[in-house]
PDB file of N, CA and C in Angstrom:
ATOM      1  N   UNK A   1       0.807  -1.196   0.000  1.00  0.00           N
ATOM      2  CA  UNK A   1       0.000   0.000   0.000  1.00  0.00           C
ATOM      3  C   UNK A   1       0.856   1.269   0.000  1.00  0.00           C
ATOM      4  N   UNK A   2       2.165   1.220   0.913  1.00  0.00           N
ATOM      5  CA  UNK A   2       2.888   2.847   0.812  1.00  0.00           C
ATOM      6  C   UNK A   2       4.045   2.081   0.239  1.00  0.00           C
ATOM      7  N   UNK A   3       4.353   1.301  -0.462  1.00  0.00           N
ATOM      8  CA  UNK A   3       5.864   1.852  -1.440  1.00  0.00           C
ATOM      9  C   UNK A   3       5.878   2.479  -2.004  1.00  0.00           C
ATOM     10  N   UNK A   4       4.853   2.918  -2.910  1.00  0.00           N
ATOM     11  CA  UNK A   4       5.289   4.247  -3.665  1.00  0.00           C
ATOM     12  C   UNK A   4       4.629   5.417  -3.317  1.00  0.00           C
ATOM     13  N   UNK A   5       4.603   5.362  -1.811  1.00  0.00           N
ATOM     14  CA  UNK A   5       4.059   6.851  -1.599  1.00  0.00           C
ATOM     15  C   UNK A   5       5.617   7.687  -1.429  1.00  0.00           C
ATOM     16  N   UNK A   6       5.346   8.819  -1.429  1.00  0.00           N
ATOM     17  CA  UNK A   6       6.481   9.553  -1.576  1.00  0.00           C
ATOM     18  C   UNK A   6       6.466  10.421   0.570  1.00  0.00           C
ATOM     19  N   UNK A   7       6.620   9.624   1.391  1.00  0.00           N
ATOM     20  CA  UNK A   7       6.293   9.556   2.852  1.00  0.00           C
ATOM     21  C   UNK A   7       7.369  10.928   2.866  1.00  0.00           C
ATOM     22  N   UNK A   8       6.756  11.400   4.417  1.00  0.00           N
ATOM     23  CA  UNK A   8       7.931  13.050   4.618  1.00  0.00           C
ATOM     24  C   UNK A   8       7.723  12.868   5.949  1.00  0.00           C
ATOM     25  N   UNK A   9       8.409  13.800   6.808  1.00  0.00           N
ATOM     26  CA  UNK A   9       8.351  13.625   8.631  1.00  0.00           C
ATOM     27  C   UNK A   9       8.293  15.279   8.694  1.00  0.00           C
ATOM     28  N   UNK A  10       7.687  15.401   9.778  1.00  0.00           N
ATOM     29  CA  UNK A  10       7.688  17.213  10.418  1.00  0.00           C
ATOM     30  C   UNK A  10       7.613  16.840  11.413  1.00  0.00           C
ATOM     31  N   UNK A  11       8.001  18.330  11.885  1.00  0.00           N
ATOM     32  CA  UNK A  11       8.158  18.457  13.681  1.00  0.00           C
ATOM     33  C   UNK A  11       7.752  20.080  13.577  1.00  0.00           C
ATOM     34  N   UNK A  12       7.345  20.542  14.920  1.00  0.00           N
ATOM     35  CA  UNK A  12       7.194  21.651  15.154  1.00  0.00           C
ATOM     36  C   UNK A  12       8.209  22.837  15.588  1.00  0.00           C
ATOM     37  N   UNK A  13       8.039  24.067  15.144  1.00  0.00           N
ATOM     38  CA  UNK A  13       8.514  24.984  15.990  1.00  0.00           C
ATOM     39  C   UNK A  13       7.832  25.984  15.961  1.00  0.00           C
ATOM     40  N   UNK A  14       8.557  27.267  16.708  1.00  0.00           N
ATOM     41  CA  UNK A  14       7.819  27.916  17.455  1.00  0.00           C
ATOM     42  C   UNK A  14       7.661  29.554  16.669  1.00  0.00           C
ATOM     43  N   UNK A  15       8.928  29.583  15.848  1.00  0.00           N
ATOM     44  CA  UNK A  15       8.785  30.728  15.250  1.00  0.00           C
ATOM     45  C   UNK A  15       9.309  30.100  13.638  1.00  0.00           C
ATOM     46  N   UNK A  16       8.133  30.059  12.519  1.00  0.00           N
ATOM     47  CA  UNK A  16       8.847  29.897  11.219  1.00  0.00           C
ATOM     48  C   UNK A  16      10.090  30.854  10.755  1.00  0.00           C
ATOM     49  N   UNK A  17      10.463  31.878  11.021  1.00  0.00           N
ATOM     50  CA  UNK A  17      11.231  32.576  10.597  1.00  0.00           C
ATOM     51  C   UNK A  17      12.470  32.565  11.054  1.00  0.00           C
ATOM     52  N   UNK A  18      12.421  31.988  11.938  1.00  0.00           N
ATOM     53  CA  UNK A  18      14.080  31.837  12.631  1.00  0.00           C
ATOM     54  C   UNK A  18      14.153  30.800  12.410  1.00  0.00           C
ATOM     55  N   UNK A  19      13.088  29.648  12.048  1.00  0.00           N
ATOM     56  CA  UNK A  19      13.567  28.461  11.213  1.00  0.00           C
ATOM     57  C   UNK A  19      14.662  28.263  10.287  1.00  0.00           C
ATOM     58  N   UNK A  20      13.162  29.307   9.518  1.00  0.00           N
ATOM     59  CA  UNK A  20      13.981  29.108   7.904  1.00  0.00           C
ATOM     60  C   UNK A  20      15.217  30.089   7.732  1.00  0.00           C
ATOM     61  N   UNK A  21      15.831  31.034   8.338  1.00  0.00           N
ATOM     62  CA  UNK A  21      16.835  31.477   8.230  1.00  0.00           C
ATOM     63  C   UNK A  21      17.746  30.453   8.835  1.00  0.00           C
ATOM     64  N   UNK A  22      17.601  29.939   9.619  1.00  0.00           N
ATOM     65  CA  UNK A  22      18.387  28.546  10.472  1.00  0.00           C
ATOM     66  C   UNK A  22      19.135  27.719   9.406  1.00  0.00           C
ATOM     67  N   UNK A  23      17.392  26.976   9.205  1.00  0.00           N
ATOM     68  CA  UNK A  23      17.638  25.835   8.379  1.00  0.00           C
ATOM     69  C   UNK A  23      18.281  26.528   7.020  1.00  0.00           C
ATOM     70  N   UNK A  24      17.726  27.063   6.482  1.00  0.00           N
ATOM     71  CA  UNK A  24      18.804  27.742   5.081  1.00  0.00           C
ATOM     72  C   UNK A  24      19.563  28.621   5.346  1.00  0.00           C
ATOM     73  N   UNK A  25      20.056  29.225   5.957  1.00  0.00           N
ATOM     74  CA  UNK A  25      21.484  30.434   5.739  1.00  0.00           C
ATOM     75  C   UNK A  25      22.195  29.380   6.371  1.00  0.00           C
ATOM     76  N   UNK A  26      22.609  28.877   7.790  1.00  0.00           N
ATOM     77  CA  UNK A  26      23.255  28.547   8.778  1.00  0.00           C
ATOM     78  C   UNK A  26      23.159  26.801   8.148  1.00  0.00           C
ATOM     79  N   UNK A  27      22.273  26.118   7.742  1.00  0.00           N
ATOM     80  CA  UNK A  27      22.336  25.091   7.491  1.00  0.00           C
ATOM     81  C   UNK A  27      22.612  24.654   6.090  1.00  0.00           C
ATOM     82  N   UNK A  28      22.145  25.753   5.466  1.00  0.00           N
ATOM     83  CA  UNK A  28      22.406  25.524   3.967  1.00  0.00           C
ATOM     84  C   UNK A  28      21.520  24.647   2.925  1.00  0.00           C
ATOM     85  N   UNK A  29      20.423  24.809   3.817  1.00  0.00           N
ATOM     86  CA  UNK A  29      19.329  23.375   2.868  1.00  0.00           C
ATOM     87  C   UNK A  29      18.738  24.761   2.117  1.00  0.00           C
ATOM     88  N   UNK A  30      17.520  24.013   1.566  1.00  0.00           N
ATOM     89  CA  UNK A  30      16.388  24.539   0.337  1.00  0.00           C
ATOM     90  C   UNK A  30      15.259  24.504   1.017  1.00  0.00           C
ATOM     91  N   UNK A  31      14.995  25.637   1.561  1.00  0.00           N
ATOM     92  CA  UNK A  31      13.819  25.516   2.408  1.00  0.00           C
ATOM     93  C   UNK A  31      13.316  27.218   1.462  1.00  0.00           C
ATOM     94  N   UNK A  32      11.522  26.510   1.683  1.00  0.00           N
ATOM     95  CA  UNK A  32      10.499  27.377   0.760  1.00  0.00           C
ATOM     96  C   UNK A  32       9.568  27.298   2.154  1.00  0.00           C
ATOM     97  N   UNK A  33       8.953  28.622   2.012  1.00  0.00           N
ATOM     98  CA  UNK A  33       7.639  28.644   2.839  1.00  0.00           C
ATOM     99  C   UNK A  33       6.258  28.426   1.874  1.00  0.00           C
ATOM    100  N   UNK A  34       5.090  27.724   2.280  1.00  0.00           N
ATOM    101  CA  UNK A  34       3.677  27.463   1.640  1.00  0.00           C
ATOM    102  C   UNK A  34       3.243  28.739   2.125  1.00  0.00           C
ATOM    103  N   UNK A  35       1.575  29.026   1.134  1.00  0.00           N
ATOM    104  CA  UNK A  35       1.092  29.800   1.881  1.00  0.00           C
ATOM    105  C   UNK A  35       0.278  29.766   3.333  1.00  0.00           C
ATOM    106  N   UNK A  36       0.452  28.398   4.284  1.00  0.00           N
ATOM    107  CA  UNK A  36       0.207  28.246   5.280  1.00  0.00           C
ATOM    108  C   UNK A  36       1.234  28.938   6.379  1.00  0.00           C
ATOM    109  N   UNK A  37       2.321  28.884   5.820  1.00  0.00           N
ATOM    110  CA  UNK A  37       3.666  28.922   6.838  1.00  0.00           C
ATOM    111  C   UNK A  37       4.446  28.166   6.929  1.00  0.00           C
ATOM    112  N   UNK A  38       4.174  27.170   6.450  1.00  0.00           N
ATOM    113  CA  UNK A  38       4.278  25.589   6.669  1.00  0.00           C
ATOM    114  C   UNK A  38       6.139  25.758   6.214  1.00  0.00           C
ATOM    115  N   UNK A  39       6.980  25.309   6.620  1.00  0.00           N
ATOM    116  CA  UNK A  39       8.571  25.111   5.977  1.00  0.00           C
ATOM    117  C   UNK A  39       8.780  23.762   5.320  1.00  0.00           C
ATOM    118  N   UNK A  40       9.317  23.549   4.326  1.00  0.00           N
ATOM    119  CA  UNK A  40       9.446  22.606   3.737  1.00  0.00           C
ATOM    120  C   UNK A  40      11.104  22.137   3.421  1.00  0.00           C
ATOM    121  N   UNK A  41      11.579  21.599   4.088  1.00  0.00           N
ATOM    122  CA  UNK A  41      12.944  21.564   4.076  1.00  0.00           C
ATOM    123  C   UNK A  41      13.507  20.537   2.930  1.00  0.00           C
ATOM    124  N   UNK A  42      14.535  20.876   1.900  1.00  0.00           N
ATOM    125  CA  UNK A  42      14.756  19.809   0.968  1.00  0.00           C
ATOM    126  C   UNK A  42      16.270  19.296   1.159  1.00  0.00           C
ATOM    127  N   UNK A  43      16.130  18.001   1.557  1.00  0.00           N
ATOM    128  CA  UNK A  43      17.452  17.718   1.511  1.00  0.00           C
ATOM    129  C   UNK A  43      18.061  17.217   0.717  1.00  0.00           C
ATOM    130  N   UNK A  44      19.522  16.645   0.783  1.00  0.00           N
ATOM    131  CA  UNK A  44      20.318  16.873  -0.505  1.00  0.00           C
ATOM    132  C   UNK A  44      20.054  15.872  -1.293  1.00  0.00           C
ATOM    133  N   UNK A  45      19.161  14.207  -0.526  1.00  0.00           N
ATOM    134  CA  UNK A  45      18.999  12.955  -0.688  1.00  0.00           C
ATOM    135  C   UNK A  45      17.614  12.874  -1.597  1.00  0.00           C
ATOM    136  N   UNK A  46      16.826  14.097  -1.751  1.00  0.00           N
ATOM    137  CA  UNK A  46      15.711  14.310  -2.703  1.00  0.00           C
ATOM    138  C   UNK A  46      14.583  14.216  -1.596  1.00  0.00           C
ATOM    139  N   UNK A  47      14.670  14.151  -0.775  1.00  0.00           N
ATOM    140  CA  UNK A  47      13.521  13.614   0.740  1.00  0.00           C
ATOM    141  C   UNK A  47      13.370  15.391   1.118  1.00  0.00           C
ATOM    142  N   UNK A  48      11.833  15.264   1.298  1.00  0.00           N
ATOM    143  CA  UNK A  48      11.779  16.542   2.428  1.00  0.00           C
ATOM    144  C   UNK A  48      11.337  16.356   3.668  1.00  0.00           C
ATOM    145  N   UNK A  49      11.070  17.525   4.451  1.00  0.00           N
ATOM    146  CA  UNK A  49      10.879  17.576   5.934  1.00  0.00           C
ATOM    147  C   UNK A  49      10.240  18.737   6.338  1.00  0.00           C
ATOM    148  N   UNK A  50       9.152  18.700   6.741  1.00  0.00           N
ATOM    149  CA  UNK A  50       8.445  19.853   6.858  1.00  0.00           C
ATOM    150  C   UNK A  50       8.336  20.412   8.403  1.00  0.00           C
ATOM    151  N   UNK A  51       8.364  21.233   8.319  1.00  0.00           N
ATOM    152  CA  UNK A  51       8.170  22.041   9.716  1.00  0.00           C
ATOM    153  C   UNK A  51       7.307  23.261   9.740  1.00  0.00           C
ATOM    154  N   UNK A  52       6.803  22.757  11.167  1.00  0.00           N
ATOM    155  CA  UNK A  52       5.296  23.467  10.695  1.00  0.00           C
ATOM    156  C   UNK A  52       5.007  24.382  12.207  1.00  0.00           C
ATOM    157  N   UNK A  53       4.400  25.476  12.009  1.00  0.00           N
ATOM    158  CA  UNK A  53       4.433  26.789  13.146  1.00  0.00           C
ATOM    159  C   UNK A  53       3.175  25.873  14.323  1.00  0.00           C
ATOM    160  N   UNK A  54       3.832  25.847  15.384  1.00  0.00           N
ATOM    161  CA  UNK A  54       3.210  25.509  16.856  1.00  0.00           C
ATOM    162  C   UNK A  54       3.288  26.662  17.689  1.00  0.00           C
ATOM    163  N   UNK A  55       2.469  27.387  18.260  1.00  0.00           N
ATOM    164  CA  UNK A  55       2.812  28.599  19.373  1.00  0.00           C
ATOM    165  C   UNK A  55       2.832  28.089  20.824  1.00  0.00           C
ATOM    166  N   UNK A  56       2.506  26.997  20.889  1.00  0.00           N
ATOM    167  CA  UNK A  56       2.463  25.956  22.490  1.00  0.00           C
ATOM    168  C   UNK A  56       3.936  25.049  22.320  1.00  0.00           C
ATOM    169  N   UNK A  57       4.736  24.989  21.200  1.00  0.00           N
ATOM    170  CA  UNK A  57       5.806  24.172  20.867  1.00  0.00           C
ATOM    171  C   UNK A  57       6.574  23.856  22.465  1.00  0.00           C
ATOM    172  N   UNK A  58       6.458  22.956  22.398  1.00  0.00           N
ATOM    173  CA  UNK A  58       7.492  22.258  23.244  1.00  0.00           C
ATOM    174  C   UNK A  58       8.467  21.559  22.184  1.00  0.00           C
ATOM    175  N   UNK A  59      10.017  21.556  22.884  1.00  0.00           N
ATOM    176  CA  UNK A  59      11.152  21.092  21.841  1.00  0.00           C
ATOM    177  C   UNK A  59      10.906  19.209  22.070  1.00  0.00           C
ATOM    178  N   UNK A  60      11.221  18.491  21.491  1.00  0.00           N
ATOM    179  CA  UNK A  60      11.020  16.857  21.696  1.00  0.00           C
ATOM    180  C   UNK A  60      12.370  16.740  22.669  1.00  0.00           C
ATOM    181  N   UNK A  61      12.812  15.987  23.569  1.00  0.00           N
ATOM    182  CA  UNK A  61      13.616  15.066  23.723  1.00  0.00           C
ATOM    183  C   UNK A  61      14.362  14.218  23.219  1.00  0.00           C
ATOM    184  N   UNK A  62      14.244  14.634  22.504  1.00  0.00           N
ATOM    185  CA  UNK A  62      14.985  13.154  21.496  1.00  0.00           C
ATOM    186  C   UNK A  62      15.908  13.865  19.982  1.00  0.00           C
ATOM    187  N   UNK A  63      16.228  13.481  19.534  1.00  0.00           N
ATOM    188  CA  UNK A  63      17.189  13.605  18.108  1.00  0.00           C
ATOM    189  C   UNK A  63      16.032  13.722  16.921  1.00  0.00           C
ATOM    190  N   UNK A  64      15.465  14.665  16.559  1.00  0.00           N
ATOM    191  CA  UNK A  64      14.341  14.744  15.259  1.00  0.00           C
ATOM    192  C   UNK A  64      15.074  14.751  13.703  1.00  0.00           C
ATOM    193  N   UNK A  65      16.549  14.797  14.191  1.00  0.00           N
ATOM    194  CA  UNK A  65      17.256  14.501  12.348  1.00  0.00           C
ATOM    195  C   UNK A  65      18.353  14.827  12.105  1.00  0.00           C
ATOM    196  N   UNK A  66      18.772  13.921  11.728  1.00  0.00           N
ATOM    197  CA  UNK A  66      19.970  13.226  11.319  1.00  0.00           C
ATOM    198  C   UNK A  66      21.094  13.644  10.220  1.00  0.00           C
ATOM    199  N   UNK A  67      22.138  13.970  10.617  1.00  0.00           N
ATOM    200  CA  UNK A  67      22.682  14.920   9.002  1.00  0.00           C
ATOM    201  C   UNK A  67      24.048  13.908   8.629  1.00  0.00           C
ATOM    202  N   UNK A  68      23.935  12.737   8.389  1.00  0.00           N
ATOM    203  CA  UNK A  68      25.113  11.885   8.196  1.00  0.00           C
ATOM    204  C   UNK A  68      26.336  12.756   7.168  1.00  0.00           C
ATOM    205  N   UNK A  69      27.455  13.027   7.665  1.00  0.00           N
ATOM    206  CA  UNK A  69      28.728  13.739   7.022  1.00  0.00           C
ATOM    207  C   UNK A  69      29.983  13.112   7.050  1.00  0.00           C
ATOM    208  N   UNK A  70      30.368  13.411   6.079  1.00  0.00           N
ATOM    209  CA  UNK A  70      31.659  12.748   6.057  1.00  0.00           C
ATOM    210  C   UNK A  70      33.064  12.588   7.596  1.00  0.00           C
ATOM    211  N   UNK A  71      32.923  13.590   7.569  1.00  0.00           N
ATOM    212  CA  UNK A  71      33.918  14.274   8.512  1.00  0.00           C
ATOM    213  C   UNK A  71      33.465  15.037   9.469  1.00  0.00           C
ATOM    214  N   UNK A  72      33.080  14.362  10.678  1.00  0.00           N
ATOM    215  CA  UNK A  72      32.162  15.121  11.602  1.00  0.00           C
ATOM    216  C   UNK A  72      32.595  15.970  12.513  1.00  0.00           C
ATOM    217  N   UNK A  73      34.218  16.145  12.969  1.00  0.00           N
ATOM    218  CA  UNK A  73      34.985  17.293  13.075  1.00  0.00           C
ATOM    219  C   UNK A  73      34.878  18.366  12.423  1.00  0.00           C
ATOM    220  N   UNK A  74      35.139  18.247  11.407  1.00  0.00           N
ATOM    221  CA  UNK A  74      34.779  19.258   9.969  1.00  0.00           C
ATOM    222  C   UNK A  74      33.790  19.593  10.211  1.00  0.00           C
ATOM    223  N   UNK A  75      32.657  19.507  10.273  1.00  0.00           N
ATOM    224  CA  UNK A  75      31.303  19.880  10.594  1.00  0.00           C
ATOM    225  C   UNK A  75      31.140  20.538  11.539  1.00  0.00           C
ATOM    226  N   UNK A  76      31.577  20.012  12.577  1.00  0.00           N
ATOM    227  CA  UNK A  76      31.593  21.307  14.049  1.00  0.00           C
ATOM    228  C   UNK A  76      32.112  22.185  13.951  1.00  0.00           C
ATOM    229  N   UNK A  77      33.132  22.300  13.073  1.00  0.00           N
ATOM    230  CA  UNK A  77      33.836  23.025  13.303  1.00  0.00           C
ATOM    231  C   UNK A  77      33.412  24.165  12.362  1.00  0.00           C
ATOM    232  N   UNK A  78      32.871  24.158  11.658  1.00  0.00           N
ATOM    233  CA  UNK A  78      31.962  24.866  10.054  1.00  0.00           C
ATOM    234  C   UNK A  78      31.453  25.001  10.881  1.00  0.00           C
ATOM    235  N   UNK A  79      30.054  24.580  11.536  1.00  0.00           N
ATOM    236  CA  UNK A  79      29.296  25.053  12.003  1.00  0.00           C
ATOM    237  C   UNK A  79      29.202  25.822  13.134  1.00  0.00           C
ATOM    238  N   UNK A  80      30.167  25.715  14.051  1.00  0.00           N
ATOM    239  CA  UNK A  80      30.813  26.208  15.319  1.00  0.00           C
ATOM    240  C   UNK A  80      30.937  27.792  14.316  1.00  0.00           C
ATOM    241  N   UNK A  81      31.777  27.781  13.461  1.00  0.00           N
ATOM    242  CA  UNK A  81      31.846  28.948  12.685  1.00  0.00           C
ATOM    243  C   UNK A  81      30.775  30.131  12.635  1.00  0.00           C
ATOM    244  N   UNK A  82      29.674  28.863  12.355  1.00  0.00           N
ATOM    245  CA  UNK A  82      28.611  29.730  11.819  1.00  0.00           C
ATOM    246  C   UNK A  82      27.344  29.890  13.288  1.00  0.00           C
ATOM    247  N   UNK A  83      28.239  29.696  14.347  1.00  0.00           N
ATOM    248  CA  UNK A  83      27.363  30.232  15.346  1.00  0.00           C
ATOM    249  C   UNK A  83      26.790  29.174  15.946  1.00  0.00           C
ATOM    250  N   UNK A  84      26.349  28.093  16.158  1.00  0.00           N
ATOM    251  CA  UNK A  84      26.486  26.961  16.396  1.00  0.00           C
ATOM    252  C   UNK A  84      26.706  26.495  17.541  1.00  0.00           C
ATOM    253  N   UNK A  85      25.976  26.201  18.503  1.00  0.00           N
ATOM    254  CA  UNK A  85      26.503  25.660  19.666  1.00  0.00           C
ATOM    255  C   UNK A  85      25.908  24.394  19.979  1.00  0.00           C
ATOM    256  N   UNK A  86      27.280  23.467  19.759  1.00  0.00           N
ATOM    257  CA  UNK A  86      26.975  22.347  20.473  1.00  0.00           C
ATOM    258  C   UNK A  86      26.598  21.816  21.639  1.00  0.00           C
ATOM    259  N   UNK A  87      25.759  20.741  21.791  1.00  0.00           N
ATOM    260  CA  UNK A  87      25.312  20.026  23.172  1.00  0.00           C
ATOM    261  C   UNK A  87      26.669  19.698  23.907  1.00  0.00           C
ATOM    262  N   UNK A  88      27.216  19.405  25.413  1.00  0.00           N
ATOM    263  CA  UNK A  88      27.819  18.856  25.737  1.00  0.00           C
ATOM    264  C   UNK A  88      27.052  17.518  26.872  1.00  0.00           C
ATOM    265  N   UNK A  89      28.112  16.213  26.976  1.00  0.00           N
ATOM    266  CA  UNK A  89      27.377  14.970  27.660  1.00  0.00           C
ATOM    267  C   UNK A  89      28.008  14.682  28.305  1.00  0.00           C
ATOM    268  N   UNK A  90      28.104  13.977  29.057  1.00  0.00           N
ATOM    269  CA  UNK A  90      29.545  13.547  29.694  1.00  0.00           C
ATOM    270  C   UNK A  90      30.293  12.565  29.111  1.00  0.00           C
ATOM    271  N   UNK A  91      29.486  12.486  28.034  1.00  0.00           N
ATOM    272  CA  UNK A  91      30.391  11.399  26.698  1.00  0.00           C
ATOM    273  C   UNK A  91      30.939  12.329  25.787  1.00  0.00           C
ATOM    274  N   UNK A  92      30.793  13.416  25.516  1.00  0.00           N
ATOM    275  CA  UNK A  92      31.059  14.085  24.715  1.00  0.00           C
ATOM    276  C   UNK A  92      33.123  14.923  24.840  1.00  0.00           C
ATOM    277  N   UNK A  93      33.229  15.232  23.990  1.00  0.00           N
ATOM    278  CA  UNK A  93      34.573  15.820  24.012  1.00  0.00           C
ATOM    279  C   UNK A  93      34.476  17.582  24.172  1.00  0.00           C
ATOM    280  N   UNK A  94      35.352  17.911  23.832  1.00  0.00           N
ATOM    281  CA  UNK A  94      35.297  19.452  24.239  1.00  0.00           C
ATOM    282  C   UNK A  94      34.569  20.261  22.882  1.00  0.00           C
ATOM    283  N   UNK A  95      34.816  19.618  21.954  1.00  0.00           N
ATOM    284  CA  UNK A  95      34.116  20.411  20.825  1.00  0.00           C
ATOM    285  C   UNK A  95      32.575  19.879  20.765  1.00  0.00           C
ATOM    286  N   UNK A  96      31.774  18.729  21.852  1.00  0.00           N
ATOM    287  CA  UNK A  96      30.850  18.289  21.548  1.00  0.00           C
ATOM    288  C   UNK A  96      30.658  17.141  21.105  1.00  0.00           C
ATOM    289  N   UNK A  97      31.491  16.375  20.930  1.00  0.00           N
ATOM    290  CA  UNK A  97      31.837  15.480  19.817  1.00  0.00           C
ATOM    291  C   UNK A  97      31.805  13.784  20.434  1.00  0.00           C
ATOM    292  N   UNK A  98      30.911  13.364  20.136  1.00  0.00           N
ATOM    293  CA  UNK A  98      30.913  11.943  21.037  1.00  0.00           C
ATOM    294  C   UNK A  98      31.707  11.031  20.078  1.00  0.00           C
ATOM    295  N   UNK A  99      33.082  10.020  20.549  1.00  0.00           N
ATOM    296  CA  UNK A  99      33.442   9.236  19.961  1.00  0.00           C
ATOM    297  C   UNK A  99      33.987   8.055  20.321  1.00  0.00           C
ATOM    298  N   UNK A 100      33.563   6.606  19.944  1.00  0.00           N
ATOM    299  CA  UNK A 100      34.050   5.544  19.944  1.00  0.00           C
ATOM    300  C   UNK A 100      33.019   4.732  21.071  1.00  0.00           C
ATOM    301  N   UNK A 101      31.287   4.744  20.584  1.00  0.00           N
ATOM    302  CA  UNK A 101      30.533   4.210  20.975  1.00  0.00           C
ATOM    303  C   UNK A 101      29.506   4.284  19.758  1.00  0.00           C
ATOM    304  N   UNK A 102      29.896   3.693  18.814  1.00  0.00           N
ATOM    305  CA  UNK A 102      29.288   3.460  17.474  1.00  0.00           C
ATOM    306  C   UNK A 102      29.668   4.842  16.787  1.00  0.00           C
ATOM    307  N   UNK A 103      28.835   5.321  15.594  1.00  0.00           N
ATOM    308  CA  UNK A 103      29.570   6.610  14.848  1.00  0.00           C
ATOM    309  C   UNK A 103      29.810   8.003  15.532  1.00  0.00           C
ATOM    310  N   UNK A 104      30.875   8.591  15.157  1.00  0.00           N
ATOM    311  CA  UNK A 104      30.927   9.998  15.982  1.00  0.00           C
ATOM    312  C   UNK A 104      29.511  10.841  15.574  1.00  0.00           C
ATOM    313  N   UNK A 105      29.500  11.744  16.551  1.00  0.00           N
ATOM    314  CA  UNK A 105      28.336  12.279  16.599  1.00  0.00           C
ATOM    315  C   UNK A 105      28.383  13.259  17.506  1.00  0.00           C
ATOM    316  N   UNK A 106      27.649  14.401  16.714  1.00  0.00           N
ATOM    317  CA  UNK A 106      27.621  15.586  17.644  1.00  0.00           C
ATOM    318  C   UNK A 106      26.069  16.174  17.518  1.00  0.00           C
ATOM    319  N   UNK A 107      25.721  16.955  18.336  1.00  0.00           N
ATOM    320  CA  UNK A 107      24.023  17.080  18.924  1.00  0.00           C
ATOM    321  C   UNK A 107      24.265  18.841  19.025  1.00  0.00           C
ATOM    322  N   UNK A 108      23.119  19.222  18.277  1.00  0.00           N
ATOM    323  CA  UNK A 108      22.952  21.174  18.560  1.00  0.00           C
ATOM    324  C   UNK A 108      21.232  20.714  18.376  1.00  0.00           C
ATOM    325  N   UNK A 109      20.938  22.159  18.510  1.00  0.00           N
ATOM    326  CA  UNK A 109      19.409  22.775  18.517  1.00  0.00           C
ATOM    327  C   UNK A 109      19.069  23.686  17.235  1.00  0.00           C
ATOM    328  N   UNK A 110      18.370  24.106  17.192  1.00  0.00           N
ATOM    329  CA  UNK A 110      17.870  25.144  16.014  1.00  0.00           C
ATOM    330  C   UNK A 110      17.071  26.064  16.961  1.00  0.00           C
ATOM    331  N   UNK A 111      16.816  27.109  16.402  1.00  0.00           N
ATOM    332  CA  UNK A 111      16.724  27.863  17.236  1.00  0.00           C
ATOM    333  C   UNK A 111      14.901  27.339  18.440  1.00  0.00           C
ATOM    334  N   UNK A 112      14.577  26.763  18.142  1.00  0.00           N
ATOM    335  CA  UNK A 112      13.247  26.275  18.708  1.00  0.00           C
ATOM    336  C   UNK A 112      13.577  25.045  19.782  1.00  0.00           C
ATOM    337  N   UNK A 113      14.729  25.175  19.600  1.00  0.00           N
ATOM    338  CA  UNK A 113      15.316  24.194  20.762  1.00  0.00           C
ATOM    339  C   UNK A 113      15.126  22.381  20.108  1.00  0.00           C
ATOM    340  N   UNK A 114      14.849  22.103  18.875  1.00  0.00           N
ATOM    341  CA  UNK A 114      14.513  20.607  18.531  1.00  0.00           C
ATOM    342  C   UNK A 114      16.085  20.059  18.789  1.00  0.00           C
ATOM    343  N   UNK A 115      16.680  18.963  18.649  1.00  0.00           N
ATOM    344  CA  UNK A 115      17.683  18.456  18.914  1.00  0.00           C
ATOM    345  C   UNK A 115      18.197  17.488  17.488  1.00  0.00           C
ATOM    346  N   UNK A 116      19.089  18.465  16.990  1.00  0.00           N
ATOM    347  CA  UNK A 116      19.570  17.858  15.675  1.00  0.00           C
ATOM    348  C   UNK A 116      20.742  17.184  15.761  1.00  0.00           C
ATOM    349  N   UNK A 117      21.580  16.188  14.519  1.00  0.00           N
ATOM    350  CA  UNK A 117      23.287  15.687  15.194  1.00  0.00           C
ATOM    351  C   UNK A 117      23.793  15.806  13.339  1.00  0.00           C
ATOM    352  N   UNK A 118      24.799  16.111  13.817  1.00  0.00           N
ATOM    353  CA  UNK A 118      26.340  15.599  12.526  1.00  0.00           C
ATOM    354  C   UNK A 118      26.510  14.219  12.836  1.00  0.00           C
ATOM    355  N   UNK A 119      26.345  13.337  11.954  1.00  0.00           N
ATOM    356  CA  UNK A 119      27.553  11.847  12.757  1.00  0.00           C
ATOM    357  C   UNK A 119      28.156  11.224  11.236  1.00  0.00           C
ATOM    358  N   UNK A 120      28.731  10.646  11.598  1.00  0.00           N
ATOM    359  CA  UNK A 120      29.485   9.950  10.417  1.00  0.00           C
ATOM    360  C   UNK A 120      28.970   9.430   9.613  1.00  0.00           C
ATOM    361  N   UNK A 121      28.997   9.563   8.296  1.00  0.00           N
ATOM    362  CA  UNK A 121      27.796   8.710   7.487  1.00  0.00           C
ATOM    363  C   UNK A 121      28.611   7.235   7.230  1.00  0.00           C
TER     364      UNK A 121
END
């Protein structure tokens, strides 16, 4: 019944506009607004991800998406650039950086507080 649906995931936040400057200036994706508000995030894999305006938003607990990269140093460190502040764990290293308990991996927010990671693809 869904193999050939073309399936997408959203999550909420709290202000579309600091999204989409987020997700596209600072993140660098292809994000378009609908005339709902609605964000539509395109990633590089042809898959989108929509994010959609909540004014009660609570951030999830959990990891809502995944940015598998080559070089996940490299990545913090770009992104650290671009303003960026990583989670720290007590697994984590000084740049954020969890390593040598399956792929490296590092954990930030967007500005709505959701919980995004770099890890090794």
């Amino acid at each position: 019944m869904f193999q050939d649906t073309k399936a997408f995931s959203g999550f909420a936040v709290d202000d579309p506009g600091a999204a989409k400057t987020f997700y596209g200036d600072v993140l660098g994706l292809d994000v378009e607004t609908n005339e709902m508000g609605f964000l539509t995030l395109r990633l590089g894999s042809g898959a989108e991800v929509l994010a959609y305006p909540k004014p009660d938003h609570v951030p999830a607990t959990f990891t809502i998406l995944n940015f598998p990269v080559d070089d996940v140093e490299a990545a913090v460190d770009a992104l650290t650039a671009k303003g960026v502040v990583f989670l720290r764990y007590d697994s984590t290293d000084e740049k954020g950086i969890q390593r040598g308990y399956g792929p490296d991996i590092a954990w930030f927010t967007d500005p709505a507080g959701n919980v995004l990671s770099v890890l090794s693809a």
